[in-house]
Protein backbone atom coordinates (compact mmCIF):
# COMPACT_ATOMS: atom_id res chain seq x y z
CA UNK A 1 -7.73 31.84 -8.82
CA UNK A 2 -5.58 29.86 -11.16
CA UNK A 3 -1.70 30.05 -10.52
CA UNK A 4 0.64 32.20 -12.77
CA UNK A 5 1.65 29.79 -15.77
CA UNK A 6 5.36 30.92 -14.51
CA UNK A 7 4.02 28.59 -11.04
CA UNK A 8 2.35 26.00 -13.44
CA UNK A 9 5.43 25.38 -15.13
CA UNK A 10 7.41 25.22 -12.06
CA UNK A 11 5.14 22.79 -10.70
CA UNK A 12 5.75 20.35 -13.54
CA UNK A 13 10.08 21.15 -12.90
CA UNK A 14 9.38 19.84 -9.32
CA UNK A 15 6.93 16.71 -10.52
CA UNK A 16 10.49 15.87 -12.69
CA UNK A 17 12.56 16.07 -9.85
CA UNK A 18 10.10 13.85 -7.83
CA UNK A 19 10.32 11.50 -10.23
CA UNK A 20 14.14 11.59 -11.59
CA UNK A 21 15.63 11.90 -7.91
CA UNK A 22 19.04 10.47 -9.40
CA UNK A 23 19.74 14.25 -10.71
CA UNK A 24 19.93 14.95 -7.04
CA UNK A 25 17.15 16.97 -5.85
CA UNK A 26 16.82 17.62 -2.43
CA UNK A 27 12.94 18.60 -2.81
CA UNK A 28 10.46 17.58 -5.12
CA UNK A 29 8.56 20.21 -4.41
CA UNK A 30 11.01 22.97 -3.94
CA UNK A 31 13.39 24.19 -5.59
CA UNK A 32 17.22 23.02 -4.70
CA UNK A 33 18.79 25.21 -1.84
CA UNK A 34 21.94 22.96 -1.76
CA UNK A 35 24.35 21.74 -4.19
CA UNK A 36 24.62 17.97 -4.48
CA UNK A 37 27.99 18.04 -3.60
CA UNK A 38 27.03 19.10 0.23
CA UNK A 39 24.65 16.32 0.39
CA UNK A 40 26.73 14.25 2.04
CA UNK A 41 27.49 16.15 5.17
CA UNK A 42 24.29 16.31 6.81
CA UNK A 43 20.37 16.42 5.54
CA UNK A 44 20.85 20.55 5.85
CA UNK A 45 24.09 20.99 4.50
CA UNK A 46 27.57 21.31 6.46
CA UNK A 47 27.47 23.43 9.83
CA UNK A 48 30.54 24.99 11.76
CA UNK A 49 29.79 22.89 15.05
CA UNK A 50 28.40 19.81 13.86
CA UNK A 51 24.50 20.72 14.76
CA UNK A 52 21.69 21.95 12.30
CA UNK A 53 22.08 25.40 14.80
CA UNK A 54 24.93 27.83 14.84
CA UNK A 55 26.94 27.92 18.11
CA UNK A 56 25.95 31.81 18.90
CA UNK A 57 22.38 30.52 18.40
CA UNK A 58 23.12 27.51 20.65
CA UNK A 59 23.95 29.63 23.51
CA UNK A 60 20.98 31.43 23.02
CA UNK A 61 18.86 28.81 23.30
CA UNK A 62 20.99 27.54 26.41
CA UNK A 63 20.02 30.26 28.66
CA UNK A 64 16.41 30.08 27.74
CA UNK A 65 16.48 25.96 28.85
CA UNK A 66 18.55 27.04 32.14
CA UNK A 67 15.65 29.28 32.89
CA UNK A 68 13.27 26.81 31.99
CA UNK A 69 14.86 24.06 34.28
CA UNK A 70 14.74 26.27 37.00
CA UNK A 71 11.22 27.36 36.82
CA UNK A 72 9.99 23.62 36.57
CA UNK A 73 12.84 22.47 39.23
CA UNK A 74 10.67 25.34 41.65
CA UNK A 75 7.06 24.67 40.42
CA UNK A 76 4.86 22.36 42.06
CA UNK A 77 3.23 19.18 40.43
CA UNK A 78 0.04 21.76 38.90
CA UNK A 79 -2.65 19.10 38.20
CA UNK A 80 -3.53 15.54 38.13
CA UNK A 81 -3.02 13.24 34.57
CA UNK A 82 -5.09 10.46 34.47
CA UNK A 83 -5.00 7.88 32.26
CA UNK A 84 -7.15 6.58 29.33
CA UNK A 85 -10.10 4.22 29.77
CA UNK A 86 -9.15 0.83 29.57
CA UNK A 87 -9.20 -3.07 30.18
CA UNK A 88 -9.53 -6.74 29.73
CA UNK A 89 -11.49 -7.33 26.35
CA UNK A 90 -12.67 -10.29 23.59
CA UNK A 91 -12.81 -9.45 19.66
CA UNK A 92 -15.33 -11.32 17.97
CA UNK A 93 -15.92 -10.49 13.87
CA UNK A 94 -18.74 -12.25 11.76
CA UNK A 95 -19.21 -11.84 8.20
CA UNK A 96 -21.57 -15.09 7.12
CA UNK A 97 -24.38 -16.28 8.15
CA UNK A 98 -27.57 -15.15 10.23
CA UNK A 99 -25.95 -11.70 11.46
CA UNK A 100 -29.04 -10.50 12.65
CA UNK A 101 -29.56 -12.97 15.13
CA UNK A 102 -25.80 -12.45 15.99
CA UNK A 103 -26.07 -9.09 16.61
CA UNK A 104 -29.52 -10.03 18.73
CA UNK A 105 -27.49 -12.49 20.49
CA UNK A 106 -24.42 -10.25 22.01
CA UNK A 107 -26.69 -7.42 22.84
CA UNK A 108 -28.02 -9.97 25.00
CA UNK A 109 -25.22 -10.61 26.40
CA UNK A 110 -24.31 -13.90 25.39
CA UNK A 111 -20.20 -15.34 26.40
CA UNK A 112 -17.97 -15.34 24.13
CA UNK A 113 -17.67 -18.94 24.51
CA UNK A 114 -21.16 -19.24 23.60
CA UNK A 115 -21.10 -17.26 21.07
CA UNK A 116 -18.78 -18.77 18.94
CA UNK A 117 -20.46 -22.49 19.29
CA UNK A 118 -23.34 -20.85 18.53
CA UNK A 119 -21.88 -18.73 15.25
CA UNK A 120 -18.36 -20.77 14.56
CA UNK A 121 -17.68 -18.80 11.56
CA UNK A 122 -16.51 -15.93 13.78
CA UNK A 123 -13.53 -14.92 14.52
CA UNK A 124 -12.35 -14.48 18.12
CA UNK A 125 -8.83 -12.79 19.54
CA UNK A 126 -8.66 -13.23 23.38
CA UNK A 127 -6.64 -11.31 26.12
CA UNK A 128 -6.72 -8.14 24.21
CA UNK A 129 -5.35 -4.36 25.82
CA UNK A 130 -8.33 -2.15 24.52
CA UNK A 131 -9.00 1.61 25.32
CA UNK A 132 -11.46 3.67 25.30
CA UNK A 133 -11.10 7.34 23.97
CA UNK A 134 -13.73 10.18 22.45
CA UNK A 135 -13.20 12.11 19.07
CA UNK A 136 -14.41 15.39 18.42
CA UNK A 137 -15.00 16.32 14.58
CA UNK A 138 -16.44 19.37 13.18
CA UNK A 139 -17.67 19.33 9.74
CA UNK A 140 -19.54 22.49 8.38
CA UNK A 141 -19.84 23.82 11.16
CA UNK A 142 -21.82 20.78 12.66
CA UNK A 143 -19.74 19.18 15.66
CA UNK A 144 -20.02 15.33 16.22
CA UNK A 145 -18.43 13.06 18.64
CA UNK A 146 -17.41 9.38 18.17
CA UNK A 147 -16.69 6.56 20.91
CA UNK A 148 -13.62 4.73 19.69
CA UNK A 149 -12.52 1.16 21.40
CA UNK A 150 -9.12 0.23 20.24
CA UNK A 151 -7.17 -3.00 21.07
CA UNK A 152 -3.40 -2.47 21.37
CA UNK A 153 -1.38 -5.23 18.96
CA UNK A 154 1.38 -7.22 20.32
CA UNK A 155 3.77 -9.11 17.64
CA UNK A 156 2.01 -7.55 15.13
CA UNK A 157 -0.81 -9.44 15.82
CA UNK A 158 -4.27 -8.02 17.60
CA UNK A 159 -5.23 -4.37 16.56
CA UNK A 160 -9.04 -3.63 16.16
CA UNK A 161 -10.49 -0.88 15.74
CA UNK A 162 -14.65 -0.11 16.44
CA UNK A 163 -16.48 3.55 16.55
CA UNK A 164 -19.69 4.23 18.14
CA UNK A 165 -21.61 7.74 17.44
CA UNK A 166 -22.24 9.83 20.01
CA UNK A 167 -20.33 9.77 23.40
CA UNK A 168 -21.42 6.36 25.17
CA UNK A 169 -21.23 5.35 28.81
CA UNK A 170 -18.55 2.80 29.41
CA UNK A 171 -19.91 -1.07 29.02
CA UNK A 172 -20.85 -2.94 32.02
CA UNK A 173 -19.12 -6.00 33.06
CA UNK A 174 -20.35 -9.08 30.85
CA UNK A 175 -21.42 -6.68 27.96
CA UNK A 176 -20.66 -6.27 24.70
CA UNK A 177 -19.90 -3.65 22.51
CA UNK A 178 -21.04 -3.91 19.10
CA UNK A 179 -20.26 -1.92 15.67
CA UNK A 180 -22.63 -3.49 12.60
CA UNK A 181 -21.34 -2.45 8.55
CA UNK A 182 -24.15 -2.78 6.37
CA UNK A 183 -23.59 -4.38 2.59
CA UNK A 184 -22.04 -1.75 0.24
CA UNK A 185 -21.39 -2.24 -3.66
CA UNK A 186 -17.99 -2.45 -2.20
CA UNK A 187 -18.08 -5.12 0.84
CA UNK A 188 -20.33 -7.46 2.46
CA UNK A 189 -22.25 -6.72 5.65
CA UNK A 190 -20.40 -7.57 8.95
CA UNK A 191 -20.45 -7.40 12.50
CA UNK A 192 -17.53 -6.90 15.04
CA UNK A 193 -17.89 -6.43 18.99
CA UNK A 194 -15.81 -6.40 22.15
CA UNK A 195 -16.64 -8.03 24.93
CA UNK A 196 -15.42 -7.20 28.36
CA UNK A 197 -15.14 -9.40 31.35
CA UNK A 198 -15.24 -6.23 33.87
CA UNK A 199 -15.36 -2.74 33.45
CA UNK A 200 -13.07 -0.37 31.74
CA UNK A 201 -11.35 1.66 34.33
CA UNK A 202 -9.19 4.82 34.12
CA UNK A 203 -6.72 5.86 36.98
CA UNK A 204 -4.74 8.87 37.85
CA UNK A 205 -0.74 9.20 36.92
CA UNK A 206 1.54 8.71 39.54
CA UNK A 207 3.35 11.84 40.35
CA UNK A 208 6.85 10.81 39.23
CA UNK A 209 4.61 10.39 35.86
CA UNK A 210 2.85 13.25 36.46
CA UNK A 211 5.72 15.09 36.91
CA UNK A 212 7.06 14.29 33.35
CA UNK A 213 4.20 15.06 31.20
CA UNK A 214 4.73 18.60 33.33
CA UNK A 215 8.02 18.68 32.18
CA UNK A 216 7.02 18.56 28.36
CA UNK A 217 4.60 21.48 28.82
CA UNK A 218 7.14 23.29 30.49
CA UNK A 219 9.80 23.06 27.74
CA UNK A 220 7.03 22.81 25.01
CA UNK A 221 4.53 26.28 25.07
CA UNK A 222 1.12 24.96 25.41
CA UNK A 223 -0.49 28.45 24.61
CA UNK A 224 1.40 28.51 20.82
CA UNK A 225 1.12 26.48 18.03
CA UNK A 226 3.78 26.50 15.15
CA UNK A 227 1.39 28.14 12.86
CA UNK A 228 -0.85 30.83 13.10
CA UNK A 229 -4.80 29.84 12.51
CA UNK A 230 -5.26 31.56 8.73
CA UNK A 231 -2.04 29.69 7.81
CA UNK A 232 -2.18 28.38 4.21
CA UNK A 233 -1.16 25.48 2.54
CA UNK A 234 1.85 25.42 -0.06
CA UNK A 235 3.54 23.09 -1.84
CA UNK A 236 3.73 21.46 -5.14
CA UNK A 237 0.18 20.58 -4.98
CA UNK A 238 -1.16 24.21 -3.41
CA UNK A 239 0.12 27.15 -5.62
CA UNK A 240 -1.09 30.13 -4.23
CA UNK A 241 -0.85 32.88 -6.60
CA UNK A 242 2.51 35.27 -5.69
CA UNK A 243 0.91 38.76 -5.26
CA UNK A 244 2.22 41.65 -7.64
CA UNK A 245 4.64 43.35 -5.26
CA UNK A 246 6.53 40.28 -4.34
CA UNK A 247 6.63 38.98 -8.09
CA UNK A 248 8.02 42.37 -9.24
CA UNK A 249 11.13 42.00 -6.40
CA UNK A 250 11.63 38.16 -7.04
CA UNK A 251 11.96 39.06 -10.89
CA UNK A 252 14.42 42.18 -10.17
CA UNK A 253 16.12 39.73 -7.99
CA UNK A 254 16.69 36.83 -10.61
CA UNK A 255 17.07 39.02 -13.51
CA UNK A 256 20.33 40.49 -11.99
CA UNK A 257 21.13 37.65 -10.76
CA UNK A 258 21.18 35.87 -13.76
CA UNK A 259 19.32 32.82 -12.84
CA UNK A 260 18.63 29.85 -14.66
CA UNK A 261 15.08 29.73 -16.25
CA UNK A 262 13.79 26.76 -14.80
CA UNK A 263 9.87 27.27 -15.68
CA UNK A 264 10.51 25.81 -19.35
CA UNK A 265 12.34 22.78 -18.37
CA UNK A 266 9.43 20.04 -18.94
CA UNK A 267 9.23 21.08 -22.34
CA UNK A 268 13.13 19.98 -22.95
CA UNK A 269 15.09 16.55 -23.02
CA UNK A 270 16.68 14.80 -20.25
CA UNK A 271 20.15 15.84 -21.18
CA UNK A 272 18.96 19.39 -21.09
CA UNK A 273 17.11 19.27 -18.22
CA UNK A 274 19.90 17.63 -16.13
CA UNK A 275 22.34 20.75 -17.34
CA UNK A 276 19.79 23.29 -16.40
CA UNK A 277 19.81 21.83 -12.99
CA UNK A 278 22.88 21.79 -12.71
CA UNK A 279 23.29 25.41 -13.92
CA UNK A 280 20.54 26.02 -11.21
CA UNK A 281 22.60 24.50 -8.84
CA UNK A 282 25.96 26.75 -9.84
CA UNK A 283 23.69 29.71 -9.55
CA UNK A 284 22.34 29.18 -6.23
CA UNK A 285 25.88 28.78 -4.62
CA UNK A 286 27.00 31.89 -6.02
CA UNK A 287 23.26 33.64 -5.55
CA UNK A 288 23.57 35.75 -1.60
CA UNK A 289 27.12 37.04 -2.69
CA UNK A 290 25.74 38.59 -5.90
CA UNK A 291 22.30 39.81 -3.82
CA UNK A 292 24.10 41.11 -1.11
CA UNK A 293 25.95 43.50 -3.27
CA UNK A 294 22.64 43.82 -4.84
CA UNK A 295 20.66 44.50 -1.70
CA UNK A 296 22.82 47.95 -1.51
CA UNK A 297 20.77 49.42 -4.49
CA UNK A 298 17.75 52.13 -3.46
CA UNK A 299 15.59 50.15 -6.29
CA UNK A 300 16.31 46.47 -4.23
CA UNK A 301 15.33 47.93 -0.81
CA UNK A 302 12.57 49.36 -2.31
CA UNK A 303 10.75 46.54 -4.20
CA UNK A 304 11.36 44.66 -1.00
CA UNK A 305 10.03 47.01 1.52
CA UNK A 306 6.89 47.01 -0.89
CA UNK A 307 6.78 43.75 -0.99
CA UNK A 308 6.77 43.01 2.43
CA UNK A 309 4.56 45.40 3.62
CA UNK A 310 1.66 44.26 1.14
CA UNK A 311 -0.77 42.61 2.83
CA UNK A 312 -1.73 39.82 0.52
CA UNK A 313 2.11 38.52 0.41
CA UNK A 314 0.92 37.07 3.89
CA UNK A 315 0.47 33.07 2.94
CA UNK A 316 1.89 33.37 -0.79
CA UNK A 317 5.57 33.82 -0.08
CA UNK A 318 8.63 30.64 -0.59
CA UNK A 319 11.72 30.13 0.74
CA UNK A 320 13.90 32.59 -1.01
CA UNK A 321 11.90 35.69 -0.61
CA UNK A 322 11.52 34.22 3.19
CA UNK A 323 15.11 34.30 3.19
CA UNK A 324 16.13 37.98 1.83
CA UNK A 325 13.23 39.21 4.05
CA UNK A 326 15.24 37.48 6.96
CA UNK A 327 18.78 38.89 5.71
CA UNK A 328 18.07 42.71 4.43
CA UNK A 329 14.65 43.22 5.85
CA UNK A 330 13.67 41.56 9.73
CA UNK A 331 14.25 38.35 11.31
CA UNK A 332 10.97 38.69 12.92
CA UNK A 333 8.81 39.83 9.57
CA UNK A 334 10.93 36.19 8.05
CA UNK A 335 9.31 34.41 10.72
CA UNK A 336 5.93 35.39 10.71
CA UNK A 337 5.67 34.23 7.06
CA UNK A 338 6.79 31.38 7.36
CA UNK A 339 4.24 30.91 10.17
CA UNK A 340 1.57 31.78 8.06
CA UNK A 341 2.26 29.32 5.93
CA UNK A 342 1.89 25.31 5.86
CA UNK A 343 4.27 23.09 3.38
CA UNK A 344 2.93 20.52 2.19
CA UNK A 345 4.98 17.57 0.55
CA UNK A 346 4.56 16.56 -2.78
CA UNK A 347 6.11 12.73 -2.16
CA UNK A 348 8.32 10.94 0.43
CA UNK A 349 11.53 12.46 -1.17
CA UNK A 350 9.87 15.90 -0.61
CA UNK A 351 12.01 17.12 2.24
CA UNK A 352 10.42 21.07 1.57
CA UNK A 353 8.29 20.63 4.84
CA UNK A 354 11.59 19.64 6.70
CA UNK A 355 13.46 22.21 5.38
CA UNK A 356 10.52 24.94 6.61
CA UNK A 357 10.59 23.69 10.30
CA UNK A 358 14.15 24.14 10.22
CA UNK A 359 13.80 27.51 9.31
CA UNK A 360 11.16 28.27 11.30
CA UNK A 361 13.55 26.65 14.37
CA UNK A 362 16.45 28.41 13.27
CA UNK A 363 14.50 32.00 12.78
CA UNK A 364 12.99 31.71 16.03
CA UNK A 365 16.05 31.06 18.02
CA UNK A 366 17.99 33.74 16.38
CA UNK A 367 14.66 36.18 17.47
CA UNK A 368 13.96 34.73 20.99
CA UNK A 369 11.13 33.13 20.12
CA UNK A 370 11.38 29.73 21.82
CA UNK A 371 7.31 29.06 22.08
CA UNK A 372 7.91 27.83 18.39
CA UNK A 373 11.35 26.98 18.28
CA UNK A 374 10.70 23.21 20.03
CA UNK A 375 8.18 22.43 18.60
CA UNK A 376 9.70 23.27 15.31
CA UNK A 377 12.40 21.28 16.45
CA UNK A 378 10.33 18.11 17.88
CA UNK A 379 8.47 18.35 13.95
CA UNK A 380 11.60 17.82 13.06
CA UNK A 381 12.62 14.78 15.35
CA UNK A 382 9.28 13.21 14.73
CA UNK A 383 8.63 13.90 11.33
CA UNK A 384 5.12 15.31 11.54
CA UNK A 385 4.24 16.88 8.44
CA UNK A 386 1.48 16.67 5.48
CA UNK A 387 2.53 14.86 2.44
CA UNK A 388 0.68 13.68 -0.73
CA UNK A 389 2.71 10.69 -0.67
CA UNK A 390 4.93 9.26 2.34
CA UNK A 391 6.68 5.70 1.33
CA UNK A 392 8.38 4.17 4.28
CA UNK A 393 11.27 3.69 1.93
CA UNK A 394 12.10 7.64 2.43
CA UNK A 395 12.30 7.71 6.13
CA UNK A 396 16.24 6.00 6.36
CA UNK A 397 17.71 9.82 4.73
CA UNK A 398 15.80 11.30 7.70
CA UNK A 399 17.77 12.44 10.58
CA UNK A 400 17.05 12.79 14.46
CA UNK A 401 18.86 15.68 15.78
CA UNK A 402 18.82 14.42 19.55
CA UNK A 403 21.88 15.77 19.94
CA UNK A 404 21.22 19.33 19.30
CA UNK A 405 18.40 19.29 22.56
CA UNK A 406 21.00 17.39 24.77
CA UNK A 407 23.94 19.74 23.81
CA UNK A 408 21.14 22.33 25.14
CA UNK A 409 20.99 20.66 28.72
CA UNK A 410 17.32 19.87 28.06
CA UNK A 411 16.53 16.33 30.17
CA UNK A 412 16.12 14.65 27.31
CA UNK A 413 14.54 11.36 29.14
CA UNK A 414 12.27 12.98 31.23
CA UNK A 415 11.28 15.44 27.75
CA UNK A 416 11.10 12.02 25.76
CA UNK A 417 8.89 10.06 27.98
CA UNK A 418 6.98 13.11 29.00
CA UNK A 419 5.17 13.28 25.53
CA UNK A 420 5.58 9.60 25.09
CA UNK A 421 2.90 9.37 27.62
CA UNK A 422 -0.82 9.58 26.86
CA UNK A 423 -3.68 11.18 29.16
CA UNK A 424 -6.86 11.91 28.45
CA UNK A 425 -7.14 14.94 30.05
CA UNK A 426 -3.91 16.70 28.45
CA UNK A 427 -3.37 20.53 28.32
CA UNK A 428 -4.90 22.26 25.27
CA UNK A 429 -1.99 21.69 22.46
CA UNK A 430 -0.05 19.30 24.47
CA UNK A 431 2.98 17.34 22.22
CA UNK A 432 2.61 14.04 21.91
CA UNK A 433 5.47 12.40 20.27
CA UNK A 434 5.68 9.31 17.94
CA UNK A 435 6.89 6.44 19.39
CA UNK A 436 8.52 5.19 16.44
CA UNK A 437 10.38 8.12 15.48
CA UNK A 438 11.60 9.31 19.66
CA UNK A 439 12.96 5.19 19.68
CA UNK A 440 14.99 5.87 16.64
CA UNK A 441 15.99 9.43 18.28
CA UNK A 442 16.68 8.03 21.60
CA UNK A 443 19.21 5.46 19.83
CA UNK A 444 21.81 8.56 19.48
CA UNK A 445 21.38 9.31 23.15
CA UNK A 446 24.33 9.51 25.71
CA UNK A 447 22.87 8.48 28.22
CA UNK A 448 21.60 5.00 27.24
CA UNK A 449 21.94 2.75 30.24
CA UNK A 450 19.90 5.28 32.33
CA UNK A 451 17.09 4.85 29.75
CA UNK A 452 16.96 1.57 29.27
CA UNK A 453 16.60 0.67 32.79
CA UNK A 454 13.79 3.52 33.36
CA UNK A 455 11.99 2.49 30.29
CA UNK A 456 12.09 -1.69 31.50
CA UNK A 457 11.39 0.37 35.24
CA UNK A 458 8.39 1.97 33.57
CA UNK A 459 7.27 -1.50 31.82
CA UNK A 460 7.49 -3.56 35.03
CA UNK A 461 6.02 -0.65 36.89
CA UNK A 462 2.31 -1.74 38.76
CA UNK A 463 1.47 1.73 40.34
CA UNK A 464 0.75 3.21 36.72
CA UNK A 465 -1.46 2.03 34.38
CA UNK A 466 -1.53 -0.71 31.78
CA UNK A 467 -1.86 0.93 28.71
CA UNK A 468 1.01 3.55 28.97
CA UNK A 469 3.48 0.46 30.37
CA UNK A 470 2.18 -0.74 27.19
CA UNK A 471 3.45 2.83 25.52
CA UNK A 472 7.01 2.23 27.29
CA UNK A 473 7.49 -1.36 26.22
CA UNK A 474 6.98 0.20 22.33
CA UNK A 475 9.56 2.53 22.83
CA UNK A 476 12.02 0.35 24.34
CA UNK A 477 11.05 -2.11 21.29
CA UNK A 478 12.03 0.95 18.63
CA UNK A 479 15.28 2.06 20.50
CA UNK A 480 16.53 -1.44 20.80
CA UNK A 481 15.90 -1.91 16.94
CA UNK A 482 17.63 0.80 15.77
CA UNK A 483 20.84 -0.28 17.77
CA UNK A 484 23.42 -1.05 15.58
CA UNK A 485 25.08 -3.62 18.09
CA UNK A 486 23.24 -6.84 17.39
CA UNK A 487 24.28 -8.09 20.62
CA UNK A 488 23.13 -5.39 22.86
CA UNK A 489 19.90 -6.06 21.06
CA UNK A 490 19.40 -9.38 21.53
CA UNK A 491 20.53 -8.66 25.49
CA UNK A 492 17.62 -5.74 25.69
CA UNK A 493 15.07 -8.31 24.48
CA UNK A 494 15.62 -10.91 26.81
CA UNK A 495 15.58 -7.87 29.59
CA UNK A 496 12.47 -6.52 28.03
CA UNK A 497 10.66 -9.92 28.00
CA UNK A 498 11.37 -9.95 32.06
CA UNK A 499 10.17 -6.80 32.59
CA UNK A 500 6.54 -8.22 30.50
CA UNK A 501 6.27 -10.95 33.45
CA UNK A 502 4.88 -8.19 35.61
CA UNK A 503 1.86 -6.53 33.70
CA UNK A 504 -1.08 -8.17 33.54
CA UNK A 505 -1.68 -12.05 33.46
CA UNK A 506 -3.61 -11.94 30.15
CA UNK A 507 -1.13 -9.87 28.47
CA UNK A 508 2.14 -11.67 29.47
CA UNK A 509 1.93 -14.30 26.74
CA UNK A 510 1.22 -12.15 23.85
CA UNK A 511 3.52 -9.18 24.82
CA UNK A 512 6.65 -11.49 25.36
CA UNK A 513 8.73 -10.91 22.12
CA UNK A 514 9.15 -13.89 20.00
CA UNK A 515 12.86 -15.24 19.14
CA UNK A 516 13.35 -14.31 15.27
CA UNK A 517 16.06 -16.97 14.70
């Protein structure tokens, strides 16, 4: 069904804030919930403590982590982790001549060596980190599964990348694996294998490993996801259609409230569409002082109860119905909208998606509901969410909020590195965190000694295995780069580059981090 032209228009407002971002929108996407005045004191406005949660809902959430230490403090290690399959390999890549009898030649097992005298317009990266993992896709109700062998970059230099249908057995030592692209009307035929010198090998996690990864799934409700399966998309780009009992109490709402019409503002000039925004923006500050007066009216709490009980307002609602529901109507009922529905950013300046985790994390500590409040909350931290468009450029306005899960006597190290860790044989909906965004995180911790020396520990560690020592070495690499003390930087590098002399022989060399100056 084809959105309300009221929507239509309002997309277009939002496409003019994504692209005139100097008026000071804080969504494109979503209409302004903060005046640009505030913008300064935090991503989500100014707080009473300091923290994107309010201290009552702090303590809340304090005595549901003290329960949580306990229970993993008194539970035994429940299963064994183990680790990915993974090894020694060669990356060869041909693109002229006689690929045939290439191809031909490393399924019969020719040496690398061999094989480049014999074909020296290949390409060939030695001493490479590559695992081995299995993909399960579903399309149309048809379920596939595709081998992927992936070699893990060092220096930026090294990362390959080869699929094979179906769900192979691992290669024998002195065997290839091959992936063959046939010509296209957009690229040439090619051929790219790895070769492995012995076989790919998987082991299990220590238990001091173990033990972390069982932290994570302690603290982070395997059993729950964020949003519920018939969750819709919304956004600039999804419109769903607002059903008739929630558009009759929005318009009540607005028309006693006076607000701006923002639906015709594409059709006027800049200068006019930078007042109306700011009008918008006077408006919205004064808006829950004039509804709460409202909200005392029989004709408000009507409308609203009508509204909410509809069942087609399920998926189709925004923020500021979300938000009156929350305030006159049920914390809870707030809540499970929101989980039914899936923002989805219009452009890297979009911070709408942001804004709905938060909400989500602040609704369902205020209601007890901590199965999505972390994960809400580690969202949040990592910045996992759909956009259209995601520049780089926007990630530097995006905060961490480390401090709110150590001010909640969560152990943060043992919580970061348990879903910094990967396993192949994870719980169902197990968080894994990006290493990227947990470095930058870590950066604001308090306790930064104690994790650099268990992240180099972890590095120069031989009892687990390669590829996660691999993992920890990343995420030392991002915390020490988002240090602002260029000293202490240069001092965790040369520590980091001793703790690389203990993996693997063939790795050393390309995993020791080259001097910049």
């Amino acid at each position: 069904m084809a959105a309300p032209v009221q929507r239509r228009a309002s997309m277009r407002y939002s496409s003019f804030l994504c692209a005139f971002l100097i008026l000071g929108a804080s969504a494109c996407g979503a209409q302004p919930s903060q005046p640009v005045a505030v913008a300064s004191r935090g991503e989500f406005g100014p707080t009473p403590n300091g923290l994107v949660y309010s201290p009552q809902t702090m303590g809340q959430l304090r005595h549901i982590v003290d329960s949580l230490n306990l229970r993993h403090k008194v539970c035994e290690l429940r299963r064994a982790y183990r680790s990915y399959e993974q090894g020694q390999g060669c990356y060869v890549s041909l693109e002229k001549g006689d690929l045939k009898q290439a191809q031909l030649a490393l399924e019969q097992g020719i040496a690398p060596e061999a094989f480049l005298a014999r074909f020296p317009a290949a390409e060939v990266e030695k001493d490479l980190l590559v695992i081995s993992y299995q993909e399960n896709e579903e399309d149309e109700g048809k379920k596939s599964v595709t081998t992927v062998y992936r070699s893990i970059p060092f220096n930026e230099r090294g990362k390959f990348i080869l699929q094979v249908a179906g769900k192979v057995p691992p290669p024998t030592p002195g065997h290839w694996v091959v992936q063959h692209e046939a010509k296209t009307s957009y690229s040439d035929a090619s051929l790219q294998a790895f070769y492995f010198p012995s076989r790919l090998t998987r082991a299990p996690l220590p238990a001091q490993y173990a033990n972390l990864v069982q932290y994570a799934d302690c603290l982070i409700d395997t059993t729950t996801q964020i949003y519920f399966e018939s969750a819709r998309r919304t956004g600039m780009r999804y419109r769903p259609a607002a059903p008739r009992a929630e558009t009759a109490f929005m318009s009540y709402v607005h028309q006693q409230t006076q607000r701006p019409e923002l639906e015709s503002s594409w059709k006027k000039s800049d200068e006019e569409q930078q007042a109306l925004w700011h009008a918008y923006q006077t408006w919205d500050s004064l808006r829950l002082g004039k509804v709460d007066q409202l909200a005392q009216t029989p004709k408000f709490r009507e409308l609203l109860a009508r509204a909410v009980t509809n069942a087609s307002t399920v998926g189709a609602t925004d923020d500021e119905f979300e938000e009156y529901v929350a305030r006159y109507y049920s914390p809870q009922k707030s809540l499970e909208f929101k989980r039914s529905r899936i923002v989805v950013g219009g452009c890297s300046q979009d911070d709408s998606p942001r804004r709905h985790a938060l909400n989500i994390a602040r609704l369902s500590a205020e209601t007890v509901h901590w199965e999505t409040f972390l994960r809400a909350h580690l969202d949040i931290m990592n910045d996992r969410f759909e956009r259209m468009s995601d520049g780089s450029y926007a990630y530097a306005a995006r905060k961490t909020y480390l401090r709110e899960l150590e001010e909640l006597d969560i152990n943060v190290p043992d919580l970061m590195l348990g879903i910094s860790l990967r396993i192949d044989n994870a719980s169902h909906n197990h968080y894994f965190g990006s290493l990227g965004r947990l470095g930058r995180a870590l950066a604001e911790t308090r306790q930064p000694r104690e994790l650099e020396q268990r992240l180099l520990g972890i590095v120069a560690d031989p009892s687990l295995d390669t590829y996660n020592r691999v993992l920890a070495y990343y995420l030392f690499l991002n915390y020490t780069s988002n240090l602002e003390d260029k000293k202490l930087q240069q001092q965790n590098i040369t520590r980091l580059n001793a703790a690389v002399q203990q993996l693997p022989p063939y790795l050393v060399a390309r995993a020791t981090v080259k001097d910049e100056k």
